[in-house]
C-alpha atoms as a PDB file:
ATOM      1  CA  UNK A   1       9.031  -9.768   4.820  1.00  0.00           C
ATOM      2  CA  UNK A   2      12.871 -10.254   4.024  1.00  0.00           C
ATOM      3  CA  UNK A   3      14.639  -7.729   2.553  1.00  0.00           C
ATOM      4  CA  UNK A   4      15.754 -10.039  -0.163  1.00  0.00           C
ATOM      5  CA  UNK A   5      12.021 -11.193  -0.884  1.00  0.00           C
ATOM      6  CA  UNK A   6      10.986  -7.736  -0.692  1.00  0.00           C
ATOM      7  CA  UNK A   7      13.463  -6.877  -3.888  1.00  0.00           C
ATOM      8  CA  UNK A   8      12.252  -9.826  -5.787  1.00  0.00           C
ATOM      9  CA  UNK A   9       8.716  -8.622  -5.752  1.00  0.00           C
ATOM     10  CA  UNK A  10       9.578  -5.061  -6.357  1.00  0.00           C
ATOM     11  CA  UNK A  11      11.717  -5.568  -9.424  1.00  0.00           C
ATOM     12  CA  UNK A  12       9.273  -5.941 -12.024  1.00  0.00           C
ATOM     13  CA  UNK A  13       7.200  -3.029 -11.002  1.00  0.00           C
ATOM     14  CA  UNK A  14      10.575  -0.414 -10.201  1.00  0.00           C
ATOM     15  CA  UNK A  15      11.564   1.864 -13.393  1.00  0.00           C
ATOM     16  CA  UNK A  16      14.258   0.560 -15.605  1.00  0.00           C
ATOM     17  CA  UNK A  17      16.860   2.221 -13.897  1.00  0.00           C
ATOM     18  CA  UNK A  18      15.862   1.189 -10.359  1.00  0.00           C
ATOM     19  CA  UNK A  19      15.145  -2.382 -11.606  1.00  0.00           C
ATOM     20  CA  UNK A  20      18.443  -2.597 -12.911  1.00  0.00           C
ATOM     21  CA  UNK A  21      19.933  -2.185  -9.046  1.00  0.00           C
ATOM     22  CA  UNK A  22      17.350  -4.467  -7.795  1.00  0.00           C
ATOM     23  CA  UNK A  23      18.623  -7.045 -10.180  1.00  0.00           C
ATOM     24  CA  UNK A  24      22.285  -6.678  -9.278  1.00  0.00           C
ATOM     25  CA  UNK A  25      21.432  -6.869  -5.484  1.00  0.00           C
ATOM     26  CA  UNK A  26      19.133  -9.645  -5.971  1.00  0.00           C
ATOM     27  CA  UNK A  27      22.104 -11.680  -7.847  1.00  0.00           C
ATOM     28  CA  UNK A  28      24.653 -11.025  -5.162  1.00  0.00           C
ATOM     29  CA  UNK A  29      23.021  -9.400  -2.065  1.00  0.00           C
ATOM     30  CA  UNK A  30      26.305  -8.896  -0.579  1.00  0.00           C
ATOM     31  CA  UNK A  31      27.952  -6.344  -2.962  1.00  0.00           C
ATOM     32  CA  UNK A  32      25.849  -3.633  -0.437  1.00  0.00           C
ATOM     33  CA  UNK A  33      27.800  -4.867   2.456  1.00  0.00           C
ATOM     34  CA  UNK A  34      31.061  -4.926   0.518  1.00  0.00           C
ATOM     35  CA  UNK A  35      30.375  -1.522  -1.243  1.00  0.00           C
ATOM     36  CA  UNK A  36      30.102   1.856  -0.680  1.00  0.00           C
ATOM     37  CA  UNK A  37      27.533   3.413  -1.770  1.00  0.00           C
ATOM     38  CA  UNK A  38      29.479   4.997  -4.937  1.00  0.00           C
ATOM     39  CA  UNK A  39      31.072   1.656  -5.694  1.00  0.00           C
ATOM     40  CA  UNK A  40      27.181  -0.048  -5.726  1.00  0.00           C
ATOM     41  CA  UNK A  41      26.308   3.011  -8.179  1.00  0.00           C
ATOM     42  CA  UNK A  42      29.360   2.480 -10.133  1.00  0.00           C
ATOM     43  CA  UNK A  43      28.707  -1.874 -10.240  1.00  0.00           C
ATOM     44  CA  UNK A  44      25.119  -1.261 -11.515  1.00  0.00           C
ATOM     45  CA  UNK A  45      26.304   1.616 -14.034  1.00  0.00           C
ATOM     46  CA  UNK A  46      23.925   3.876 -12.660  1.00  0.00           C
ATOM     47  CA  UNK A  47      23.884   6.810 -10.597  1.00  0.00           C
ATOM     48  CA  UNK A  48      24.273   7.659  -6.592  1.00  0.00           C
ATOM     49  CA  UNK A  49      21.047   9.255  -6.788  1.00  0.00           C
ATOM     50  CA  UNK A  50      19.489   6.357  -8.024  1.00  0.00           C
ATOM     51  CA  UNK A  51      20.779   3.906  -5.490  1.00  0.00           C
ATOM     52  CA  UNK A  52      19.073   6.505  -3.004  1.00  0.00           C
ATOM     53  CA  UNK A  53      16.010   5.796  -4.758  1.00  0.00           C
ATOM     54  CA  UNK A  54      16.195   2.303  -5.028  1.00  0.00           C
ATOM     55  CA  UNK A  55      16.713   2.210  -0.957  1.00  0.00           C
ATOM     56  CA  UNK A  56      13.356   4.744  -0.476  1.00  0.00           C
ATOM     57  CA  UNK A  57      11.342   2.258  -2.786  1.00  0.00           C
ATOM     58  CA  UNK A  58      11.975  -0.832  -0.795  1.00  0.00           C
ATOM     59  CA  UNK A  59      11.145   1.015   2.433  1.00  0.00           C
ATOM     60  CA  UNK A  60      14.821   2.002   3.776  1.00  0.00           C
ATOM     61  CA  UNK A  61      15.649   5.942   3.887  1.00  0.00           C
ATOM     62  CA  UNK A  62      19.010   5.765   2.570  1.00  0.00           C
ATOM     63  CA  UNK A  63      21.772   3.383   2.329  1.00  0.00           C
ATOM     64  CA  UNK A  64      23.317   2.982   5.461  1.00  0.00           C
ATOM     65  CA  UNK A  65      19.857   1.183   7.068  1.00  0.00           C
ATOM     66  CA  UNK A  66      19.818  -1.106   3.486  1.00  0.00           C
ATOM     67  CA  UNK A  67      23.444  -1.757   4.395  1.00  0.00           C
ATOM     68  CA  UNK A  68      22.838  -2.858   8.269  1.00  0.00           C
ATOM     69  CA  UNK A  69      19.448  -4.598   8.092  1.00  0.00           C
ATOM     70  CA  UNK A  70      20.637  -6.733   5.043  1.00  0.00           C
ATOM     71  CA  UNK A  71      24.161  -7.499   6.832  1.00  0.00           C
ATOM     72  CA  UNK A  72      21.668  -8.823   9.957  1.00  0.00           C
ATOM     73  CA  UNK A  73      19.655 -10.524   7.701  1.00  0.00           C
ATOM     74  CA  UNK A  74      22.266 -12.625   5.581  1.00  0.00           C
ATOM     75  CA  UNK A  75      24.037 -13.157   8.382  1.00  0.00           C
ATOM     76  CA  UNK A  76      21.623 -14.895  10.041  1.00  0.00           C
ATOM     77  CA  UNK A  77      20.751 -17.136   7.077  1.00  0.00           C
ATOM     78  CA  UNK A  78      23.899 -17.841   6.739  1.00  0.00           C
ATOM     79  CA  UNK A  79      23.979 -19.767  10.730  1.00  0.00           C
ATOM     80  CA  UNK A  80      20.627 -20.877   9.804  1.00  0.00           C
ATOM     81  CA  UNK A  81      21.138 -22.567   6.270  1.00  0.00           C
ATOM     82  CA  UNK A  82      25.281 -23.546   6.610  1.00  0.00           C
ATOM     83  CA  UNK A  83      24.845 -26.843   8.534  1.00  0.00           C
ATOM     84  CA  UNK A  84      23.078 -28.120   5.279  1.00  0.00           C
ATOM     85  CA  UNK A  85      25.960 -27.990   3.387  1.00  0.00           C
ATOM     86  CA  UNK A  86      25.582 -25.210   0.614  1.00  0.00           C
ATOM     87  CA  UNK A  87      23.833 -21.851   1.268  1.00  0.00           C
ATOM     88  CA  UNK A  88      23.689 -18.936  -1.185  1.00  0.00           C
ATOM     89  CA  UNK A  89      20.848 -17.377  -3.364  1.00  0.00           C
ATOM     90  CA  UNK A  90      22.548 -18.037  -6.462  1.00  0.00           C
ATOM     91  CA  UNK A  91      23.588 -21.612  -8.039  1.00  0.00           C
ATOM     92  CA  UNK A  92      26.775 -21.700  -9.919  1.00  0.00           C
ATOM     93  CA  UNK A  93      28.426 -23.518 -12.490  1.00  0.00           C
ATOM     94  CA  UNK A  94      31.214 -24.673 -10.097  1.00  0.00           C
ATOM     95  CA  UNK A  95      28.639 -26.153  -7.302  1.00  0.00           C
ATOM     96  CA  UNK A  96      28.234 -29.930  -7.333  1.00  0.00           C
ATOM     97  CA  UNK A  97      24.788 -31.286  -7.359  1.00  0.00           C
ATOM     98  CA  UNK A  98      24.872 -31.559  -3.488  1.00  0.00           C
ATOM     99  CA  UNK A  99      25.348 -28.050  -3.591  1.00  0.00           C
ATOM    100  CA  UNK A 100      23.240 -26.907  -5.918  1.00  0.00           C
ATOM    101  CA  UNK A 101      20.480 -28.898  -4.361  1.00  0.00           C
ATOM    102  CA  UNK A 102      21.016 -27.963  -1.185  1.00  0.00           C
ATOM    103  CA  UNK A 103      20.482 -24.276  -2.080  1.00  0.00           C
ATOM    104  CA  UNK A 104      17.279 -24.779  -4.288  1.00  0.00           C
ATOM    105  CA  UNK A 105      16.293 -26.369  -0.879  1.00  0.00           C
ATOM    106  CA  UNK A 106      17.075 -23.383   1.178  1.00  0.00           C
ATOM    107  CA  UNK A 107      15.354 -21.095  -0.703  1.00  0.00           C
ATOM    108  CA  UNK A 108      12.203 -23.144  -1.201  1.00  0.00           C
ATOM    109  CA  UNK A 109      12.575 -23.812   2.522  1.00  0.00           C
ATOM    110  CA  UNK A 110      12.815 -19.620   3.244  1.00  0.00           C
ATOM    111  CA  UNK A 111       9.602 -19.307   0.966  1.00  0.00           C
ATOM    112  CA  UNK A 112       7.559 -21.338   2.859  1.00  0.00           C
ATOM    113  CA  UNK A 113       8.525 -19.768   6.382  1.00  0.00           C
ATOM    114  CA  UNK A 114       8.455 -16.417   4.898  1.00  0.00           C
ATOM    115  CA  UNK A 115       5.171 -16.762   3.022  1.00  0.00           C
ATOM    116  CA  UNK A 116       3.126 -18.219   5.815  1.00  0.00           C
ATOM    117  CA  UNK A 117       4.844 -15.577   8.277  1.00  0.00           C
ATOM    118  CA  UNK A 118       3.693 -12.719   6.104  1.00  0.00           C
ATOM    119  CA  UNK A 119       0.289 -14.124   5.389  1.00  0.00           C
ATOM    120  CA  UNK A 120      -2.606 -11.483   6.383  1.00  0.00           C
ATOM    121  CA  UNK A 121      -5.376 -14.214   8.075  1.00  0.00           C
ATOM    122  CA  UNK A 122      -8.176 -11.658   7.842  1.00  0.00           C
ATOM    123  CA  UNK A 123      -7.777 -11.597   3.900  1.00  0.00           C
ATOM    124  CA  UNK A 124      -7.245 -15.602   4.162  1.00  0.00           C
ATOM    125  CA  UNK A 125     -10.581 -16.175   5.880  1.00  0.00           C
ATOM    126  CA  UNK A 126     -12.581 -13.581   3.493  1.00  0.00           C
ATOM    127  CA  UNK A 127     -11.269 -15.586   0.605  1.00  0.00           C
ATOM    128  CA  UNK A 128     -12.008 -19.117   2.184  1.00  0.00           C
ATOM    129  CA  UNK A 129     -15.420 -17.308   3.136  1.00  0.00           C
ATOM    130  CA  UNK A 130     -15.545 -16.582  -0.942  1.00  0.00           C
ATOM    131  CA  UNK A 131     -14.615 -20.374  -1.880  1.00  0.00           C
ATOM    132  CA  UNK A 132     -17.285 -21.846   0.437  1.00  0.00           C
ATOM    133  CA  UNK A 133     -20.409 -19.632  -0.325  1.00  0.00           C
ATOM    134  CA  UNK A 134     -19.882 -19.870  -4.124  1.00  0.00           C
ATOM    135  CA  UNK A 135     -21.435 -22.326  -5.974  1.00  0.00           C
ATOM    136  CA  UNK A 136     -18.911 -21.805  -9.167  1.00  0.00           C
ATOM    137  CA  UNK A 137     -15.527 -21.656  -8.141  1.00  0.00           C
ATOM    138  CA  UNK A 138     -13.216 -20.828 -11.333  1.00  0.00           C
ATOM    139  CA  UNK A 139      -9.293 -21.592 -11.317  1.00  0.00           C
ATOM    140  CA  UNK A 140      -6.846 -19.613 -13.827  1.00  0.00           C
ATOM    141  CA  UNK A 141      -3.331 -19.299 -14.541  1.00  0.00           C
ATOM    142  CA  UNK A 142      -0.414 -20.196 -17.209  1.00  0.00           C
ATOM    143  CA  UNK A 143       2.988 -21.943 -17.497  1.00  0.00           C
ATOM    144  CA  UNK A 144       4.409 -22.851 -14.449  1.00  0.00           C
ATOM    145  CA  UNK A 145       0.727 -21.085 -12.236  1.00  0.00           C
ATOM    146  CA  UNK A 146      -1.051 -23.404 -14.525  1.00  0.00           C
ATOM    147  CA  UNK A 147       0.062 -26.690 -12.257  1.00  0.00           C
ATOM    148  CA  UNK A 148      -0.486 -24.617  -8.973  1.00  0.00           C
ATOM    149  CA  UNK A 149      -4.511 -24.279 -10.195  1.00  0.00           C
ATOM    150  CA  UNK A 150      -4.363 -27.579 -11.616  1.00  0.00           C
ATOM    151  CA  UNK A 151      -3.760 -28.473  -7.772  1.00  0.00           C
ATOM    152  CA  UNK A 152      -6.466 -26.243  -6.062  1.00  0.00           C
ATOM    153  CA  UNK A 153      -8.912 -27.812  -8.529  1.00  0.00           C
ATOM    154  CA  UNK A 154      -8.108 -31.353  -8.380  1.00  0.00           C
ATOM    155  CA  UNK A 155      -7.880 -30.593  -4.240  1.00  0.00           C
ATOM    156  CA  UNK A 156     -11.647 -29.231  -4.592  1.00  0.00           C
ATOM    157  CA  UNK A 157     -12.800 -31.467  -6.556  1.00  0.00           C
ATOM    158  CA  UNK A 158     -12.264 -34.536  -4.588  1.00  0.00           C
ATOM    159  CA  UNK A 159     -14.266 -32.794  -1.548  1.00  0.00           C
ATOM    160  CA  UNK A 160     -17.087 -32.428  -4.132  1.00  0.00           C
ATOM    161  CA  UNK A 161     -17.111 -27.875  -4.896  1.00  0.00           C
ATOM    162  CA  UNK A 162     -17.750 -27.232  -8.604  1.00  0.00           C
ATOM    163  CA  UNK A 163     -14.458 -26.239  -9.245  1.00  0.00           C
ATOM    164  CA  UNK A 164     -13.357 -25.630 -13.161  1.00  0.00           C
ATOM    165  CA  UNK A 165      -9.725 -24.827 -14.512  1.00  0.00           C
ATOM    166  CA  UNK A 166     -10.724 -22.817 -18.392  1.00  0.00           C
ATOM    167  CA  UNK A 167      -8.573 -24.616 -21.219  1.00  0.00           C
ATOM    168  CA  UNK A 168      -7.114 -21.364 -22.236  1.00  0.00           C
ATOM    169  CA  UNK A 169      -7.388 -17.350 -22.292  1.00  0.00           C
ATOM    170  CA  UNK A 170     -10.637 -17.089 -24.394  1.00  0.00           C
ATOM    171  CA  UNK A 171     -12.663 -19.713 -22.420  1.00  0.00           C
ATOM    172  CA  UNK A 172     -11.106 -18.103 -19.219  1.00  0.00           C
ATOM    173  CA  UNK A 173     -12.573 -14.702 -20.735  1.00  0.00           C
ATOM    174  CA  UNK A 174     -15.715 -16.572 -21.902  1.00  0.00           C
ATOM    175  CA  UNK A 175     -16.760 -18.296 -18.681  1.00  0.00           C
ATOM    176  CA  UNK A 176     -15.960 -15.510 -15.762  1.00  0.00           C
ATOM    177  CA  UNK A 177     -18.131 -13.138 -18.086  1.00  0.00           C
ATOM    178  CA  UNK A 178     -21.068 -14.938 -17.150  1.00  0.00           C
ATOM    179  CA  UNK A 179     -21.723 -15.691 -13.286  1.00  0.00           C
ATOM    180  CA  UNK A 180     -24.909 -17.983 -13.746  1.00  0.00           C
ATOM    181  CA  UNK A 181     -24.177 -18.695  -9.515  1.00  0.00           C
ATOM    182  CA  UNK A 182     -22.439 -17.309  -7.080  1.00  0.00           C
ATOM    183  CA  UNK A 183     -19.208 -17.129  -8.003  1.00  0.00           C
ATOM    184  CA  UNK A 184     -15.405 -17.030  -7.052  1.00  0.00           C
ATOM    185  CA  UNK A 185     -12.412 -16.514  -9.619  1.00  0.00           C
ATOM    186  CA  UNK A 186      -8.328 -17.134  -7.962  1.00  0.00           C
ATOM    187  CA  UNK A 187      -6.041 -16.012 -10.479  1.00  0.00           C
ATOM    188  CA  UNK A 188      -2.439 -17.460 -10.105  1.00  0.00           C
ATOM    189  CA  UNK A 189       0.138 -15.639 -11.432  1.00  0.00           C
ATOM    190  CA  UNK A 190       3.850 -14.995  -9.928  1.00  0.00           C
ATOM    191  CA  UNK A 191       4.870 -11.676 -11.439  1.00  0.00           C
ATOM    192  CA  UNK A 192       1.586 -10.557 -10.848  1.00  0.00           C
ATOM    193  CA  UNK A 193       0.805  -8.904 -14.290  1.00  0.00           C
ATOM    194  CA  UNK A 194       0.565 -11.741 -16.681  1.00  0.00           C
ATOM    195  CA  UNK A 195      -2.156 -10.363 -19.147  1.00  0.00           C
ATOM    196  CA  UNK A 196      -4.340 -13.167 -19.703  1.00  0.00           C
ATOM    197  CA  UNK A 197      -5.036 -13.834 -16.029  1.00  0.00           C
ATOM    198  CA  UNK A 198      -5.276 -10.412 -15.103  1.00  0.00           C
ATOM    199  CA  UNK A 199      -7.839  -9.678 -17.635  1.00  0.00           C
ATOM    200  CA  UNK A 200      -9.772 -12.974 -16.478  1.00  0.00           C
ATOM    201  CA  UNK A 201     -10.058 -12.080 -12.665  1.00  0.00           C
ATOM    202  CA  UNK A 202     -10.457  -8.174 -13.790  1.00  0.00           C
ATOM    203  CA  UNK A 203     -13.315  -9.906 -16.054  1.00  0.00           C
ATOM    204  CA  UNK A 204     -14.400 -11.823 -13.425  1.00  0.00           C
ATOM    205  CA  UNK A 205     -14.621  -9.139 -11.025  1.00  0.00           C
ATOM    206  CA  UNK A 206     -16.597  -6.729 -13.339  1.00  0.00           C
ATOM    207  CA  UNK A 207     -19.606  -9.625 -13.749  1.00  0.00           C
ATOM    208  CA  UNK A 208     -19.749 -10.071 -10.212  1.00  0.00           C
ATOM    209  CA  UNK A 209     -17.894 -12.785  -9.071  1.00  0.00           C
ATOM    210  CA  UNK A 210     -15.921 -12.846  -5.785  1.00  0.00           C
ATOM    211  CA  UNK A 211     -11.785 -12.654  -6.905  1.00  0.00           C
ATOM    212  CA  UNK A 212      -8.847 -14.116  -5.500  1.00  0.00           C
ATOM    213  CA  UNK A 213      -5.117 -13.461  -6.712  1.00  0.00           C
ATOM    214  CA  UNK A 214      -2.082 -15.593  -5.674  1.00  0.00           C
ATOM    215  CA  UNK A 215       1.044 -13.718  -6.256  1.00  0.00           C
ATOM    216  CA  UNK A 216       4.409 -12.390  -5.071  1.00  0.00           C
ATOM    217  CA  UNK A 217       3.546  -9.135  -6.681  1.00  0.00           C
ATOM    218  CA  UNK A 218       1.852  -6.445  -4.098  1.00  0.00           C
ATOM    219  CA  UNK A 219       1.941  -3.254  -6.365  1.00  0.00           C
ATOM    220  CA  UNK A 220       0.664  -5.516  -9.231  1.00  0.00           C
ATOM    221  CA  UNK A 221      -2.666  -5.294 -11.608  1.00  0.00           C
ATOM    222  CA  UNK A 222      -3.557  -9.358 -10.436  1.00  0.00           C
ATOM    223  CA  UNK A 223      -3.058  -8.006  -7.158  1.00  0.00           C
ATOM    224  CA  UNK A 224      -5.616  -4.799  -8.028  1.00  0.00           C
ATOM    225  CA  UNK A 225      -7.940  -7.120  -9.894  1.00  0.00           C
ATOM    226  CA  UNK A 226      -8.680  -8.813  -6.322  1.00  0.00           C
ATOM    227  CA  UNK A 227     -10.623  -8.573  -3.610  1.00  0.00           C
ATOM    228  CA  UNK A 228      -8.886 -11.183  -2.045  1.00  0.00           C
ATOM    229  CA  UNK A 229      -4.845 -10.628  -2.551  1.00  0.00           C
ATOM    230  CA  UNK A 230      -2.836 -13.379  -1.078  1.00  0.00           C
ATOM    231  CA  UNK A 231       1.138 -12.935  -1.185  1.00  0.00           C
ATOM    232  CA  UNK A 232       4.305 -14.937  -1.734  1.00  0.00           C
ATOM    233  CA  UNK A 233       7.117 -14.273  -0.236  1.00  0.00           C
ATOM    234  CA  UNK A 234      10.009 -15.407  -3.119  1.00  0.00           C
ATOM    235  CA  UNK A 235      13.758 -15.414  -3.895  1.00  0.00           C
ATOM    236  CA  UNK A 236      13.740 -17.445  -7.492  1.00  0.00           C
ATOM    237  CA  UNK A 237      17.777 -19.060  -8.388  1.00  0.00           C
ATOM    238  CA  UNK A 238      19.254 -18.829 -11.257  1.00  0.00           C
ATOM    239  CA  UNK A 239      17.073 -20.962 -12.869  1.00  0.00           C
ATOM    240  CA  UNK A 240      13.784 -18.981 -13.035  1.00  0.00           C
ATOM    241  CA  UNK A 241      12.442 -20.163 -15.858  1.00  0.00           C
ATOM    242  CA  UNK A 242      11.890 -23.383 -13.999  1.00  0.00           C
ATOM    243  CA  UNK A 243       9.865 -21.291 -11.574  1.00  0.00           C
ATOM    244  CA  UNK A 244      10.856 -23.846  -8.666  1.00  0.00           C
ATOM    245  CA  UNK A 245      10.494 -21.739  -5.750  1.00  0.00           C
ATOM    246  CA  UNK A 246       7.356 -19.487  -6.924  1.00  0.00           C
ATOM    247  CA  UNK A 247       5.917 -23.176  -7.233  1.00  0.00           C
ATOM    248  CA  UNK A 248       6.451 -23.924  -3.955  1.00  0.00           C
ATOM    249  CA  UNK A 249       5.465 -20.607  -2.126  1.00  0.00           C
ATOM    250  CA  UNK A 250       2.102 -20.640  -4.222  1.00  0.00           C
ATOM    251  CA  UNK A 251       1.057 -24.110  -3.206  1.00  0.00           C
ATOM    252  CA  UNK A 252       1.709 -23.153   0.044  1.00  0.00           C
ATOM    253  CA  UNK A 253      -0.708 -20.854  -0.403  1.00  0.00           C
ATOM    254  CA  UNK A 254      -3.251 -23.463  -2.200  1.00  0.00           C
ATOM    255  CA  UNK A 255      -2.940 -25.527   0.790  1.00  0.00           C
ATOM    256  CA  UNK A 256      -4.443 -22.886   3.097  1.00  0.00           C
ATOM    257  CA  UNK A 257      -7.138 -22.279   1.242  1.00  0.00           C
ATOM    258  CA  UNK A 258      -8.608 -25.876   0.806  1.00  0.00           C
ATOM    259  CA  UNK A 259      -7.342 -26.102   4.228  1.00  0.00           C
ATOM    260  CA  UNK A 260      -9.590 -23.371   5.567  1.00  0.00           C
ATOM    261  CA  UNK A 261     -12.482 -24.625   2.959  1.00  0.00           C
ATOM    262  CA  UNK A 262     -11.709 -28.280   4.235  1.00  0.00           C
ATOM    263  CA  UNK A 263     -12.791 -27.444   7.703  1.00  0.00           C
ATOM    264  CA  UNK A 264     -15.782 -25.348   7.233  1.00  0.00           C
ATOM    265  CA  UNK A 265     -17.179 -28.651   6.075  1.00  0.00           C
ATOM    266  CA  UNK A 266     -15.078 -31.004   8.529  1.00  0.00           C
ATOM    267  CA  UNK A 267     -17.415 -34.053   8.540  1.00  0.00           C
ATOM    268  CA  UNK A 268     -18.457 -33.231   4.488  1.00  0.00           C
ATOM    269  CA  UNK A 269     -14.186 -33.626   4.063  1.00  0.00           C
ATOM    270  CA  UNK A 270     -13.530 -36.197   5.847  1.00  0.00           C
ATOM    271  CA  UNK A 271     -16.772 -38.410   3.842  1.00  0.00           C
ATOM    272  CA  UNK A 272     -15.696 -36.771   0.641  1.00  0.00           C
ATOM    273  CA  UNK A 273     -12.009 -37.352   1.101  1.00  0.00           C
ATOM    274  CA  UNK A 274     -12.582 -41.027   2.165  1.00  0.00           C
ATOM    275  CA  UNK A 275     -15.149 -42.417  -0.309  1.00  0.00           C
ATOM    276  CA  UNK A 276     -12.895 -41.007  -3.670  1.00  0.00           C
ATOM    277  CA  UNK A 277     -10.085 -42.493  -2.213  1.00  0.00           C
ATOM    278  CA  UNK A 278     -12.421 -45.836  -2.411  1.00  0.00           C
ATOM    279  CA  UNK A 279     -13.576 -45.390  -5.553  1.00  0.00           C
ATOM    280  CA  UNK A 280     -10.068 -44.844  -7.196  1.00  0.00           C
ATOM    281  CA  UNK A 281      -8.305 -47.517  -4.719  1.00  0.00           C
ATOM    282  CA  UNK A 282      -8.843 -50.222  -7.521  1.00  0.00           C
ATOM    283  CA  UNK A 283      -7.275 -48.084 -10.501  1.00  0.00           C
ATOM    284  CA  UNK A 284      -4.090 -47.804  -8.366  1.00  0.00           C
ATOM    285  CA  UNK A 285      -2.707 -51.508  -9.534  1.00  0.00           C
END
């Protein structure tokens, strides 16, 4: 996992004063090459101390090893991203589209590598073990992680699993309460601790169902609420609120789990796949 990623996921769960640093890095990763340690304290209005901390909760023991592994790590983003055109975390208000489009492309580019690189295959399997033994499979998730199980669903649909999406947070409640079949619950959420989701796979969980959580969040209570935690690996730009790359990383994610489902039933797919593609081939114009 990336150093850069790494910060991302930690920030939400780090104490105000730590998240503070994480925020400042994560906005301009390079002001811990250019800095010493005292000027970092001093640009994030915080203490040395707490820089020190900030290092030990993102798995470096001091500064010195944050300063060197991050220098290797930018600077070989930098040789890999440059020939595009535009590389750089952050989008400003003096890039030109080009730019600016090139760098959203970067990062969603980095999320995918990084994601899949990082993926644990032993949880992936138990959870496409979970999806094709269940005879209920139940999606969840809101805003932007709305559209990512609005994906999974339609994806499981079409190969014929009883997949169902809940309208909103009191039918999600209402329906993983009562298992009436085997069932599995995924939970998408990015930060990892978005209530209503967390309370549907913890819900879930409690009646018996089989849970899955998609998130970038490892220290998170989605991620607790699982059996089955599967990770993103995520640098957001400025524009979070879009949630563009999150988007990206989680449907990576999507896609190796109907992936893995898809080939437990290879021939089942294939027929399934083929004979909805039929059926809708007229509606297409």
């Amino acid at each position: 996992m990336s150093i850069q990623s790494t910060i991302e996921a930690a920030a939400s769960t780090l104490p105000p004063s730590l998240a503070r640093i994480a925020l400042v890095v994560r906005e301009n990763p390079s002001l811990v090459i250019e800095n010493t340690i005292n000027e970092l304290a001093e640009e994030c209005q915080t203490s040395v101390a707490s820089v020190v901390r900030f290092c030990r909760a993102i798995g470096f023991s001091g500064y010195a090893p944050l300063r060197m592994a991050l220098a290797a790590e930018l600077g070989k983003e930098a040789a890999q991203f440059s020939a595009r055109g535009a590389y750089g975390s952050e989008i400003s208000d003096g890039d030109t589209l080009r730019e600016a489009v090139s760098k959203v492309a970067s990062l969603e580019l980095l999320a995918i590598e990084e994601t899949v690189a990082q993926l644990d295959f032993e949880v992936l399997e138990a959870a496409v073990d979970a999806i094709d033994r269940a005879e209920r499979i139940l999606l969840y998730g809101l805003g932007a992680s709305r559209f990512v199980a609005e994906d999974l669903t339609h994806k499981l649909l079409r190969v014929g699993r009883n997949a169902h999406m809940p309208a909103d947070p009191h039918e999600a409640v209402a329906v993983s309460v009562l298992p009436t079949a085997p069932t599995v619950a995924i939970g998408f959420s990015h930060s990892g601790s978005t209530l209503e989701t967390v309370r549907f796979l913890a819900t879930a969980r409690a009646s018996g169902a089989a849970t899955i959580a998609v998130t970038s969040a490892k220290d998170s209570p989605l991620a607790r609420a699982a059996e089955h935690p599967l990770f993103t690996e995520v640098r957001e730009s400025t524009f979070r609120a879009g949630a563009m790359v999150s988007r990206i990383a989680q449907l990576t994610l999507v896609d190796c789990l109907f992936l893995g489902v898809a080939k437990r039933r290879y021939a089942e797919t294939v027929d399934a796949l083929q004979r909805t593609g039929q059926a809708t081939r007229a509606l297409r114009g």
